[in-house]
Protein backbone atom coordinates (compact mmCIF):
# COMPACT_ATOMS: atom_id res chain seq x y z
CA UNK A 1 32.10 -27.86 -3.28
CA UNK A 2 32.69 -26.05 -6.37
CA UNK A 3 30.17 -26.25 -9.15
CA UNK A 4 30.63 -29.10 -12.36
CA UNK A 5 31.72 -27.48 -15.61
CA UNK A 6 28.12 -26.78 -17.32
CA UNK A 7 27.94 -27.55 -21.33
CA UNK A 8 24.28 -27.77 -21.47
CA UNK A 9 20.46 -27.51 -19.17
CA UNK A 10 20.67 -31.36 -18.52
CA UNK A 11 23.97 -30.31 -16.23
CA UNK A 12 21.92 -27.43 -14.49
CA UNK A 13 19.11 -29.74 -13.87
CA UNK A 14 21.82 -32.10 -11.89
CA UNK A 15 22.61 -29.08 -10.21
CA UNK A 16 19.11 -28.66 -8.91
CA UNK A 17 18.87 -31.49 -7.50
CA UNK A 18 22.10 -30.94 -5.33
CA UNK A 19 20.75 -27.67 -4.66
CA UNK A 20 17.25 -29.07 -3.26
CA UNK A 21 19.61 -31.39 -0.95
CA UNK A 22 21.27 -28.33 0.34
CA UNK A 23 17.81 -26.49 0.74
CA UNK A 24 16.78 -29.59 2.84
CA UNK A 25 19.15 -29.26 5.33
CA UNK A 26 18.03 -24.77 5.91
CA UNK A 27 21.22 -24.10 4.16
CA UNK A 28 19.64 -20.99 1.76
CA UNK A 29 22.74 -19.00 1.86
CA UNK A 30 24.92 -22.07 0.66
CA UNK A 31 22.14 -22.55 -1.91
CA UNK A 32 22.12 -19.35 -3.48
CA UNK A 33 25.98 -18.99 -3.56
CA UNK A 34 25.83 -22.53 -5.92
CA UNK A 35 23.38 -20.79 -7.90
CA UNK A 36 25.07 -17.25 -8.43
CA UNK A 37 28.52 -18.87 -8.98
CA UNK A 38 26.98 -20.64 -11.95
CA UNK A 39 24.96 -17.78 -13.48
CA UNK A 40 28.39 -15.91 -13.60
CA UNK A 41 30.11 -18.81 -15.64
CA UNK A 42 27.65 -20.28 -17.75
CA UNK A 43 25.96 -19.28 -21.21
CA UNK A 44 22.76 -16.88 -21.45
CA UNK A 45 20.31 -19.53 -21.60
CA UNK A 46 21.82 -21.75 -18.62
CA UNK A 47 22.37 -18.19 -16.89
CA UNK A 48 18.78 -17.35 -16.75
CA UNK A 49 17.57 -20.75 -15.33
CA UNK A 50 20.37 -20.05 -12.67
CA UNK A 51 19.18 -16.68 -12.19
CA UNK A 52 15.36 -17.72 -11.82
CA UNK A 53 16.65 -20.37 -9.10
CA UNK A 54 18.30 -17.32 -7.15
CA UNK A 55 15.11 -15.61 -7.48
CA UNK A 56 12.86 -18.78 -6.38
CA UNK A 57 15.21 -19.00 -2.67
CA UNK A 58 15.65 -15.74 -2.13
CA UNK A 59 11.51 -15.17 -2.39
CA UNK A 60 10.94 -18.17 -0.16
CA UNK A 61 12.93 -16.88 2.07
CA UNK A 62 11.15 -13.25 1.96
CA UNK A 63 14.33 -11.36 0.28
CA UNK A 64 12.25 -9.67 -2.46
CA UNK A 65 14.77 -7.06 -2.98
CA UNK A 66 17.36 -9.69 -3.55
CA UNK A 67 15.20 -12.23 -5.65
CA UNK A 68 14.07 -8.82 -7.87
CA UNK A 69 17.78 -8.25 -7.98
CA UNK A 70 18.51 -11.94 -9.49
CA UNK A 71 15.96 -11.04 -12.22
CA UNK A 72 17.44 -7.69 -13.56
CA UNK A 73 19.52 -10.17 -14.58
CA UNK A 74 17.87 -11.90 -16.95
CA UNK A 75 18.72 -10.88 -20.45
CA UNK A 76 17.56 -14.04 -22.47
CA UNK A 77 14.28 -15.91 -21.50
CA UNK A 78 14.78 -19.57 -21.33
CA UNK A 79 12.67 -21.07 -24.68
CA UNK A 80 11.67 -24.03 -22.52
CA UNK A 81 9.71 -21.50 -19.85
CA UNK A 82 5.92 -22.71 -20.31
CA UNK A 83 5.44 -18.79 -20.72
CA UNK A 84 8.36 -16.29 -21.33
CA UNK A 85 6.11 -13.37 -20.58
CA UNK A 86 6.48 -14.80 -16.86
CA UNK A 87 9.94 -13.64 -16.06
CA UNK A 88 8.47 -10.03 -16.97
CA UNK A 89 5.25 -9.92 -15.29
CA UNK A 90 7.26 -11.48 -11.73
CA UNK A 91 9.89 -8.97 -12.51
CA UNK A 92 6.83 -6.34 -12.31
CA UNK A 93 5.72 -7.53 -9.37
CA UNK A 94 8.45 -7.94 -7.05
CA UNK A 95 9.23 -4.32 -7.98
CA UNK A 96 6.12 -3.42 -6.91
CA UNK A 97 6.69 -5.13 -3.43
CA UNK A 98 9.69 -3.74 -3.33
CA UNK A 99 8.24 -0.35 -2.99
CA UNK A 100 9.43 0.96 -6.66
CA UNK A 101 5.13 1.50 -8.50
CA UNK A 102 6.45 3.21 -11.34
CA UNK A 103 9.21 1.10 -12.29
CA UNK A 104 6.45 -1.52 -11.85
CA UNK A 105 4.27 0.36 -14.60
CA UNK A 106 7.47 0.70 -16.68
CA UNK A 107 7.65 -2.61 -16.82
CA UNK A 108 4.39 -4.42 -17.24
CA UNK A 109 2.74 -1.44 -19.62
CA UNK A 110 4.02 -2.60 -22.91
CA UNK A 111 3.73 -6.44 -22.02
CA UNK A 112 0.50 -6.76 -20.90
CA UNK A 113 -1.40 -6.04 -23.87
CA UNK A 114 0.70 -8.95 -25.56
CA UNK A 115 0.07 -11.71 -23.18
CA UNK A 116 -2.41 -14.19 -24.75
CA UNK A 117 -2.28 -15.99 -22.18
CA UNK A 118 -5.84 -14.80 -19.67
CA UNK A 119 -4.39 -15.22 -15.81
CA UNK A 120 -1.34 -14.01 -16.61
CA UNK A 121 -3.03 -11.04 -18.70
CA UNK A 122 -5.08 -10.62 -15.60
CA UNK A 123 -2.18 -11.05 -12.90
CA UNK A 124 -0.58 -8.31 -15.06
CA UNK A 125 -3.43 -5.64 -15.30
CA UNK A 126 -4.22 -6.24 -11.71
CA UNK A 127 -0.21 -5.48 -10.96
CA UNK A 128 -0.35 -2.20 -13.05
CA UNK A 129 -3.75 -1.56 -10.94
CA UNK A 130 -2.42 -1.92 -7.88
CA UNK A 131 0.88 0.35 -8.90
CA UNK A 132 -1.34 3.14 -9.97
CA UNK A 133 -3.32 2.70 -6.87
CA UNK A 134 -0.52 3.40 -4.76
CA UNK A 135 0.61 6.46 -6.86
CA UNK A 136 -2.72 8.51 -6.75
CA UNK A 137 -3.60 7.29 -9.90
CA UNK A 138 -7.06 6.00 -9.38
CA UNK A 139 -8.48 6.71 -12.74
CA UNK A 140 -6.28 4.77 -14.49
CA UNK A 141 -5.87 2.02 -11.42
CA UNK A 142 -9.87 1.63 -11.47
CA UNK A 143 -9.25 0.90 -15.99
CA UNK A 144 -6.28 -1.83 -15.46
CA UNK A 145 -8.68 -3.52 -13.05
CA UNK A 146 -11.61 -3.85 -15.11
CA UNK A 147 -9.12 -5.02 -17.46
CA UNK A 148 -8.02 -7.84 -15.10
CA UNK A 149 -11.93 -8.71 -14.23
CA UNK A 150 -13.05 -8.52 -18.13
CA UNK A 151 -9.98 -11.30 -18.19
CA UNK A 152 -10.80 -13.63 -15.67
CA UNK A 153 -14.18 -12.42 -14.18
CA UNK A 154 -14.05 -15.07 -11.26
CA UNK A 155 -11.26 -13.68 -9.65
CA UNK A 156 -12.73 -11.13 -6.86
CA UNK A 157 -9.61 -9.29 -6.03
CA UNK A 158 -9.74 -7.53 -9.84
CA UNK A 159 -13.33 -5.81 -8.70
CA UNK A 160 -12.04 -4.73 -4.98
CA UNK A 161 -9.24 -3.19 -6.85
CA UNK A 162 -11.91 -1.62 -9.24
CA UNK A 163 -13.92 -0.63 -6.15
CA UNK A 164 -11.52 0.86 -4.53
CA UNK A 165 -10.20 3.26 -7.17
CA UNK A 166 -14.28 3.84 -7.69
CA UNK A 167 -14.61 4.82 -3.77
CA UNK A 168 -11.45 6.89 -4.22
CA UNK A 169 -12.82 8.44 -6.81
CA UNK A 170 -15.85 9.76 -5.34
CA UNK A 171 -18.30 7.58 -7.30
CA UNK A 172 -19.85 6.22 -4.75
CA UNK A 173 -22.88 3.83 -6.68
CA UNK A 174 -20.58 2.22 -8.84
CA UNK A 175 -17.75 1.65 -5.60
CA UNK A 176 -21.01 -0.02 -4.14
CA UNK A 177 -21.80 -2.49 -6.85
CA UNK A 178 -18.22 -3.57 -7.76
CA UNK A 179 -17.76 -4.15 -3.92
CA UNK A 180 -20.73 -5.84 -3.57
CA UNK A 181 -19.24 -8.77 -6.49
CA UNK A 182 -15.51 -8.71 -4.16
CA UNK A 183 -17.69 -9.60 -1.06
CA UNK A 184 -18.07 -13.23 -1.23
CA UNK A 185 -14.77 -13.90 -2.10
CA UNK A 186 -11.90 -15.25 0.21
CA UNK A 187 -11.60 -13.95 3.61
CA UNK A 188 -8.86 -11.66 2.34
CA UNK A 189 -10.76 -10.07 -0.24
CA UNK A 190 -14.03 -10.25 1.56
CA UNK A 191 -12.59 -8.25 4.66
CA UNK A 192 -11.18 -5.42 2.21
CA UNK A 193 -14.66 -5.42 0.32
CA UNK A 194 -16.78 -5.37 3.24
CA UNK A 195 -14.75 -2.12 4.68
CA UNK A 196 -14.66 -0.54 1.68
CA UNK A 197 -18.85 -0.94 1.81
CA UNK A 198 -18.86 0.94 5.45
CA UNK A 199 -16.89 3.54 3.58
CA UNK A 200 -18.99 3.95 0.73
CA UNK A 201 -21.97 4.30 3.60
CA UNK A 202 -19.87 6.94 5.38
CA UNK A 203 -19.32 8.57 2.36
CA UNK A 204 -22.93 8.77 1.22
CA UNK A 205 -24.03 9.98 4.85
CA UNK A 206 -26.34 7.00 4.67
CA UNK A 207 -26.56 6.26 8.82
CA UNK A 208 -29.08 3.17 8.29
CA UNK A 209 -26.40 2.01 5.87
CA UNK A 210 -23.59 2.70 8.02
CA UNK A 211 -25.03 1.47 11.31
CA UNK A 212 -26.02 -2.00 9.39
CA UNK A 213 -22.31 -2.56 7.62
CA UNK A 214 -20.03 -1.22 10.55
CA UNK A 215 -21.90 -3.36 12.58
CA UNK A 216 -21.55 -6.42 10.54
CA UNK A 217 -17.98 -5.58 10.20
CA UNK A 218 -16.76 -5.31 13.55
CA UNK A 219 -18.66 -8.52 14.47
CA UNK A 220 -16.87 -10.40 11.91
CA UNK A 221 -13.51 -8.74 11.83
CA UNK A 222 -13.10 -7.60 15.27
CA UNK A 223 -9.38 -7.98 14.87
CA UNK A 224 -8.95 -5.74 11.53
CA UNK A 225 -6.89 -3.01 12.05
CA UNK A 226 -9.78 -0.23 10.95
CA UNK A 227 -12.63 -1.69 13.74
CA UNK A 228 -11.41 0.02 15.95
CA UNK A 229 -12.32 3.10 13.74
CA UNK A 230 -15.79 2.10 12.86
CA UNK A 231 -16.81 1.09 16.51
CA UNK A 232 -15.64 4.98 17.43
CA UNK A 233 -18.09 5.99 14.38
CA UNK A 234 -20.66 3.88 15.62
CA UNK A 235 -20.44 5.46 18.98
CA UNK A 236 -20.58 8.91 17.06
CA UNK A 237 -23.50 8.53 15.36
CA UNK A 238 -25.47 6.38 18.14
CA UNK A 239 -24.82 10.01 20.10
CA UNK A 240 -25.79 11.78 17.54
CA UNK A 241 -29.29 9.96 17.43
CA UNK A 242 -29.00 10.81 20.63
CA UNK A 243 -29.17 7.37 21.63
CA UNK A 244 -27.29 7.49 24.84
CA UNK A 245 -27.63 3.80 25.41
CA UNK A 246 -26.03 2.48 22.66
CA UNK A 247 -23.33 5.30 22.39
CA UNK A 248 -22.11 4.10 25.34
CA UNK A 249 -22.00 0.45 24.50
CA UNK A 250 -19.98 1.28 21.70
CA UNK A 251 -17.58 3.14 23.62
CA UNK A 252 -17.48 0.93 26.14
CA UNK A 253 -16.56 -1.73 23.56
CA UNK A 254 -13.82 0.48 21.86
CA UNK A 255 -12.64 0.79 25.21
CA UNK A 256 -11.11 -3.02 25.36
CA UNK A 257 -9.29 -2.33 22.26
CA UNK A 258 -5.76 -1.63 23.37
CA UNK A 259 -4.81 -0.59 20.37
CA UNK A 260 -7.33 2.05 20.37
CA UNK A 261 -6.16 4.70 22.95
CA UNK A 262 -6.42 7.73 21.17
CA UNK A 263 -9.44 7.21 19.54
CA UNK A 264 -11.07 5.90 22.97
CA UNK A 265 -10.23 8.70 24.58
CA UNK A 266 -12.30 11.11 21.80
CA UNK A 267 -15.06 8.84 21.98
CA UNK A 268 -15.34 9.27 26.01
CA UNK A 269 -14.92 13.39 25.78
CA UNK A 270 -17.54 13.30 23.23
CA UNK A 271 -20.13 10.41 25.34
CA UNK A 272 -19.53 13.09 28.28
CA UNK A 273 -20.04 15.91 26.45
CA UNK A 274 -24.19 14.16 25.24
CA UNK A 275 -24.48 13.00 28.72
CA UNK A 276 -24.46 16.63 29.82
CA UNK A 277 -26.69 17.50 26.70
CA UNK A 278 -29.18 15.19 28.47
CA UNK A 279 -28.86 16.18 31.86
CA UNK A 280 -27.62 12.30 33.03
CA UNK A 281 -24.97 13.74 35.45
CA UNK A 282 -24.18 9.77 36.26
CA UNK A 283 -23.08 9.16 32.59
CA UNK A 284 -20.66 12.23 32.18
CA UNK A 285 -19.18 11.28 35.81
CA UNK A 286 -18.50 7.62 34.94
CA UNK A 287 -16.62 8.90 31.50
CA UNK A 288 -14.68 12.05 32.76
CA UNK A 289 -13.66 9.01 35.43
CA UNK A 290 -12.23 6.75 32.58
CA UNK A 291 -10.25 9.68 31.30
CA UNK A 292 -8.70 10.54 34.33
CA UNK A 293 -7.78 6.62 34.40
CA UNK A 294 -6.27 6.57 31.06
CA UNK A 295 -2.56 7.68 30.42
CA UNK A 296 -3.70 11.07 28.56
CA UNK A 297 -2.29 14.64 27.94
CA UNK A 298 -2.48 17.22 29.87
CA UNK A 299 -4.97 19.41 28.22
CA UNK A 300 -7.15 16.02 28.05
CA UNK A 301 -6.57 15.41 31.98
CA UNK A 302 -7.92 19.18 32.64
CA UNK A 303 -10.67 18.71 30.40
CA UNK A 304 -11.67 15.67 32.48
CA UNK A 305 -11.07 17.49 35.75
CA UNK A 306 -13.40 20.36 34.81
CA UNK A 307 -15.81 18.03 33.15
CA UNK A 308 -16.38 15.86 36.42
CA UNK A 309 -16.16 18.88 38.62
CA UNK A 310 -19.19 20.50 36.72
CA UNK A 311 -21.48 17.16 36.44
CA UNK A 312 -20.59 16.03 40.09
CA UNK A 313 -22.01 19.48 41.38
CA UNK A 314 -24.69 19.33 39.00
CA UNK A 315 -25.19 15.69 40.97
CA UNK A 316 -24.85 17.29 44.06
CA UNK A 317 -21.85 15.43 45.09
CA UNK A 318 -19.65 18.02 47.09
CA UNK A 319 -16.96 16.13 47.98
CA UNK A 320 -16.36 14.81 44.02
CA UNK A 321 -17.09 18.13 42.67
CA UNK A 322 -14.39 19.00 45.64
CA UNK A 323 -12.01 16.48 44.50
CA UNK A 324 -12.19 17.25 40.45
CA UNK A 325 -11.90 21.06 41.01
CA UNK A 326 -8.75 21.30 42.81
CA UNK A 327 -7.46 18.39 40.46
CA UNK A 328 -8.02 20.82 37.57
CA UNK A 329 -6.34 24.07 39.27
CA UNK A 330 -3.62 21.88 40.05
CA UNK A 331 -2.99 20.65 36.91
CA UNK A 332 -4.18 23.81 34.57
CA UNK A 333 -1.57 25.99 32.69
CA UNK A 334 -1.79 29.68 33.95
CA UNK A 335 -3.89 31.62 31.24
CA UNK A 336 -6.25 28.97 30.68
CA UNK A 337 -10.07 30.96 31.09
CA UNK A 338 -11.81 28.28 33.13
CA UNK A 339 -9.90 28.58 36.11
CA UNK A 340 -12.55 31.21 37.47
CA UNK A 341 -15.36 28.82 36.70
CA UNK A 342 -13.70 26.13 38.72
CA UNK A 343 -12.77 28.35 41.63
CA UNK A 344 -16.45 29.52 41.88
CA UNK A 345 -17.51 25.53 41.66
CA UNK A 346 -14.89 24.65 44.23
CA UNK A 347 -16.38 27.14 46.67
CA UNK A 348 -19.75 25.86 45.90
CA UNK A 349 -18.60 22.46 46.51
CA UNK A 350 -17.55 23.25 49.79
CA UNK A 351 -20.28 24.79 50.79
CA UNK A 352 -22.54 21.88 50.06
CA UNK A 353 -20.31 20.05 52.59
CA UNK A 354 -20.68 22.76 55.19
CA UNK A 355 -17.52 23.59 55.25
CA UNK A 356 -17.87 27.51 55.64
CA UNK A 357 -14.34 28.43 56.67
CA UNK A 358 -12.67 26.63 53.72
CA UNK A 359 -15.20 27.68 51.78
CA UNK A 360 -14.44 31.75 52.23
CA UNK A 361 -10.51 31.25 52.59
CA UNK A 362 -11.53 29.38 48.48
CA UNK A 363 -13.00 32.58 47.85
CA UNK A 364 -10.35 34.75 49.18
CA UNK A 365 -7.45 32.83 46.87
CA UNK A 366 -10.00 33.82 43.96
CA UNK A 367 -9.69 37.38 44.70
CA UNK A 368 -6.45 37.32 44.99
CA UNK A 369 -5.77 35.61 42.03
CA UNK A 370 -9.00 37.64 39.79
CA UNK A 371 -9.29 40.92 41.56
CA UNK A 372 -10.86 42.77 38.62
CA UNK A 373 -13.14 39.29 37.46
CA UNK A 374 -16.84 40.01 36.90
CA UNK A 375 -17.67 38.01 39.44
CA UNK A 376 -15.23 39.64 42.60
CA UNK A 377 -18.58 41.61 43.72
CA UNK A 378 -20.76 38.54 43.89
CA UNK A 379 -17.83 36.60 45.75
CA UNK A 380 -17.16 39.48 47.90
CA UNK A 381 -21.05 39.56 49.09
CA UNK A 382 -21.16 36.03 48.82
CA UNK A 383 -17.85 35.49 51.30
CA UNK A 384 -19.90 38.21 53.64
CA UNK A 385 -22.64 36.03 53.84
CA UNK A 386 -20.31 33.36 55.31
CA UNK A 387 -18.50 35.41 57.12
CA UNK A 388 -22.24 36.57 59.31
CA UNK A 389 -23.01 33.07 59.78
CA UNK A 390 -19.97 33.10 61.59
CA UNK A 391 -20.71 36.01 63.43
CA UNK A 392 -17.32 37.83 62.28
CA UNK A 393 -19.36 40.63 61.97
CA UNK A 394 -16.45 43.42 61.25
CA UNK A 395 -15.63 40.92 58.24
CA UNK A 396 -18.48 40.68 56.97
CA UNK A 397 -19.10 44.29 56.77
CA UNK A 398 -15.70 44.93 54.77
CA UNK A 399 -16.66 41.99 52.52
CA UNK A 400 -20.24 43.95 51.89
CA UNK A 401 -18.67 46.91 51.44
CA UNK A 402 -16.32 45.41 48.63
CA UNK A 403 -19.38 44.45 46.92
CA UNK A 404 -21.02 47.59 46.99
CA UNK A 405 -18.37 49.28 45.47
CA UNK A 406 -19.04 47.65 42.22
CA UNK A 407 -22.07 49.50 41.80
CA UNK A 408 -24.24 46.98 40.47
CA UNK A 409 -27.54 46.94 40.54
CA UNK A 410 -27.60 42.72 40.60
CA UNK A 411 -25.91 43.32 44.18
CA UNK A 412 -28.92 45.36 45.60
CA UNK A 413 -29.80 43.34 48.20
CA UNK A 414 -25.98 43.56 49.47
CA UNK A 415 -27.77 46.82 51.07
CA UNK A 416 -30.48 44.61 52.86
CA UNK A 417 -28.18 42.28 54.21
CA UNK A 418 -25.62 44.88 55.82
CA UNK A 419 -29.05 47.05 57.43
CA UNK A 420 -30.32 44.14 58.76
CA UNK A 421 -27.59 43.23 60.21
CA UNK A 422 -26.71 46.79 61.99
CA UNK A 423 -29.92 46.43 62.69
CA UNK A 424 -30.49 42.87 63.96
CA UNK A 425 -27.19 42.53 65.80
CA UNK A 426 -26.03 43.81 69.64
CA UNK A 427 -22.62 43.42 71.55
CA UNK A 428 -22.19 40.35 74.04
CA UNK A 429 -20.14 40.51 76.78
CA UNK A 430 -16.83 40.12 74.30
CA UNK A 431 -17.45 43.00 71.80
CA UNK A 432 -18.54 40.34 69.34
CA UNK A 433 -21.52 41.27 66.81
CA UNK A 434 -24.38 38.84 66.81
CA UNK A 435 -27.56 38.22 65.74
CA UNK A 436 -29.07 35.87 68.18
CA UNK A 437 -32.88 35.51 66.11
CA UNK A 438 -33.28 37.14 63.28
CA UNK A 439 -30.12 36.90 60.91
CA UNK A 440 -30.59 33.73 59.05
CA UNK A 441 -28.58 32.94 55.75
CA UNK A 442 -29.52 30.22 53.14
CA UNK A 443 -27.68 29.29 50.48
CA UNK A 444 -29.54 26.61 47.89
CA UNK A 445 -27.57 25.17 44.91
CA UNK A 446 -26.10 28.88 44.34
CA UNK A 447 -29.28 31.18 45.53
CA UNK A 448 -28.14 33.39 48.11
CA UNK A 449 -31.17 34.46 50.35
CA UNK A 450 -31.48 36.63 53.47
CA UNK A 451 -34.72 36.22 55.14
CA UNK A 452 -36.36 38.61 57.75
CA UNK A 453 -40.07 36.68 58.33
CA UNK A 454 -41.96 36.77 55.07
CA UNK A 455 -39.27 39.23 53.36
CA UNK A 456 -36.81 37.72 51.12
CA UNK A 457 -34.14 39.50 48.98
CA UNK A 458 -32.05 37.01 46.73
CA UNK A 459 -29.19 37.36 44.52
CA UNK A 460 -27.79 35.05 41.73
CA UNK A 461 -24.47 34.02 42.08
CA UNK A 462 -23.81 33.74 38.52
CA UNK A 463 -24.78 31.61 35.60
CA UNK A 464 -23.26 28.17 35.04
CA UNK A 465 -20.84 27.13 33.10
CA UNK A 466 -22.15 24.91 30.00
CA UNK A 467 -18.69 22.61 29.21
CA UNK A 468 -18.75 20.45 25.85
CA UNK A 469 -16.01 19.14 24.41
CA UNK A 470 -16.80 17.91 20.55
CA UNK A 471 -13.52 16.04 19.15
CA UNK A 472 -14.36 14.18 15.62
CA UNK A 473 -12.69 11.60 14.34
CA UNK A 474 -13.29 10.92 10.30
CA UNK A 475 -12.42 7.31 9.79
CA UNK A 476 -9.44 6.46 7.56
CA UNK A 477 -10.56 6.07 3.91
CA UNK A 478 -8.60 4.22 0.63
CA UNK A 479 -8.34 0.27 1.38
CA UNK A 480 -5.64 -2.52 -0.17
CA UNK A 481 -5.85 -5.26 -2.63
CA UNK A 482 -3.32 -7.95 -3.77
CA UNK A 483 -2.29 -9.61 -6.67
């Protein structure tokens, strides 16, 4: 229907009530239409009260944009308002929900000294707090909300606001005490407050602190967006303790946070990397495991692969070590530097199964692939070793003589080996070299010995490979308060 001819406010209040009928039945659209057709047809006065109503649906129905719209429009403020200074201060603030801070400060700066009235003063300061806030302005957001709490000193939100643009500021004592008033405060305020206190503890490189509050914090708020942050810095600085234990807990924990894949993934490369550290071989396995589980990168996956194939040899499990070292050259980019460490632990991995023959044609693809590596003359003796347990003596002699030609004095006992076994070997029947007694060849987690009775000459195949991965997370800083 078309809106009554309006002569004075008794007419808009009739209006209302036809207006609340039509809001009854989820009609907002129809609602606001009545509304906006009379603010365009009646006098100033009856135009804001029509303007205010637009503003009133259109915020119910979450339209800030539309309702901050409806009171751009507002020229004259109604006398009978209880307080005119409110059409300003909610003009403020839906401009400061709608995204626009310093049109929020242009507003509310000259009013808010003028308001007489103290929770609207406060509402005020703690808008303009809030708008500075968000613009980088922490000195002057930290003075608006001390304004607001010198106002109305009950309400908590004014000293997490104050606390905030404290902690921002790098002043860390007095972020701690006007946090400490926000804390018991609604659950809101008391969530924001009790983060911002794990901050302040992060900040201060107070552990004790830190270990207490993010503790506390995750317990309570297990669903806040930032746990999932502080359980990761838990887990940091239990491994930094060196507290294996409860490192581990902690990532475990972080682990069932879906939400948290990136930041669970860190926190396993780093619990593998102090599992190594502390020689527990079962630790690092069970986390490069969980990586290789996840959905990661690339570069993570290879990381894992190495990682696993390093701690399941140091475990002397073969056939994982196996596994994880031809998962990494697999999956590695050409280039990358530890693809000669994991050929040399995939041959030592298959030696610990026995498996001789796959074991030299692994060595073989390495000097194919890293002719002129440093460690080609250890291989080569290494693969001649293999190669006389086999009895392929003409083989084994070329794979000596490869070794010797590096001319290293760390290969001297390549000499030994090939003498003794000229010396130790005769033909059989089928021109085959062999050593039927003497010629015995152990190899022990990487020692390579050739024993003659009590003589022994040994050489080293080459040091291991230490493999840490350190990935830090710094948890997010800054927090949020509301008017």
């Amino acid at each position: 229907m078309a809106p009554p001819s309006l002569d004075d406010v008794a007419e808009v209040r009739r209006l209302h009530i036809a207006v609340r009928a039509i809001l009854r039945d989820g009609d907002s659209e129809s609602a606001i239409r009545e509304w906006r057709e009379v603010s365009t047809r009646a006098d100033l006065e009856t135009r804001a009260l029509a303007l205010l109503a637009v503003a009133d649906i259109a915020l119910r129905q979450g339209r800030e944009a539309e309702a901050l719209d409806a009171l751009h429009g507002i020229t004259t403020v109604p006398p009978e308002l209880k307080s005119a200074d409110a059409v300003v201060v909610n003009r403020g603030i839906l401009a400061l929900r709608t995204g626009a801070p310093a049109e929020a400060i242009q507003i509310l700066e000259p009013l808010a000294p003028r308001i007489t009235d103290l929770a609207m003063q406060a509402l005020a300061r703690r808008t303009l707090g809030i708008a500075h806030y968000e613009l980088g302005r922490y000195d002057q957001a930290e003075r608006q909300f001390r304004f607001s709490a010198s106002a109305m000193p009950q309400e908590p939100s004014s000293w997490l606001g104050a606390g905030l643009a404290a902690l921002a500021q790098n002043r860390l004592a007095e972020a701690e005490d006007l946090l400490g008033r926000a804390r018991v405060a609604t659950p809101e305020v008391a969530t924001a407050a009790s983060y911002g206190l794990v901050l302040v503890a992060v900040k201060k490189g107070d552990r004790d602190a830190f270990r207490e509050r993010g503790t506390t914090f995750v317990d309570r708020y297990p669903r806040h967006p930032a746990a999932p942050a502080v359980l990761y810095g838990l887990a940091a600085a239990a491994l930094d303790r060196k507290d294996l234990a409860e490192g581990q807990a902690w990532v475990q924990r972080l682990l069932r946070e879906p939400a948290a894949a990136d930041l669970g993934t860190h926190a396993l490369l780093r619990l593998a990397a102090a599992a190594e550290a502390q020689t527990r071989s079962d630790v690092a396995r069970e986390a490069y495991r969980d990586l290789l589980t996840r959905s990661t990168t690339p570069e993570i996956r290879t990381d894992a692969w190495f990682g696993l194939a390093e701690s399941a040899l140091a475990a002397r499990d073969g056939a994982e070590a196996q596994r994880a070292a031809e998962g990494f050259l697999r999956e590695v980019p050409s280039g990358d530097p530890r693809a000669v460490q994991a050929h040399l632990t995939l041959v030592r991995a298959l030696e610990a199964q026995g498996q001789r023959d796959r074991a030299v044609a692994a060595i073989e693809s390495f000097l194919r692939e890293f002719p002129k590596d440093a460690a080609t003359p250890t291989l080569e003796l290494r693969r001649g070793q293999l190669l006389a347990e086999a009895k392929r003596w003409d083989a084994a002699q070329q794979a000596f003589e490869g070794a010797r030609r590096a001319d290293d004095p760390a290969l001297a006992a390549e000499v030994q080996v090939r003498d003794r076994v000229r010396r130790g070997a005769h033909h059989d029947e089928g021109g085959h070299a062999v050593d039927r007694e003497h010629a015995q060849i152990e190899v022990a987690a990487g020692d390579l010995r050739f024993r003659d009775g009590d003589r022994q000459a040994g050489c080293q195949a080459g040091p291991p490979l230490e493999h840490a991965t350190d990935t830090r997370v710094v948890l997010p800083g800054g927090g949020t308060c509301r008017s």
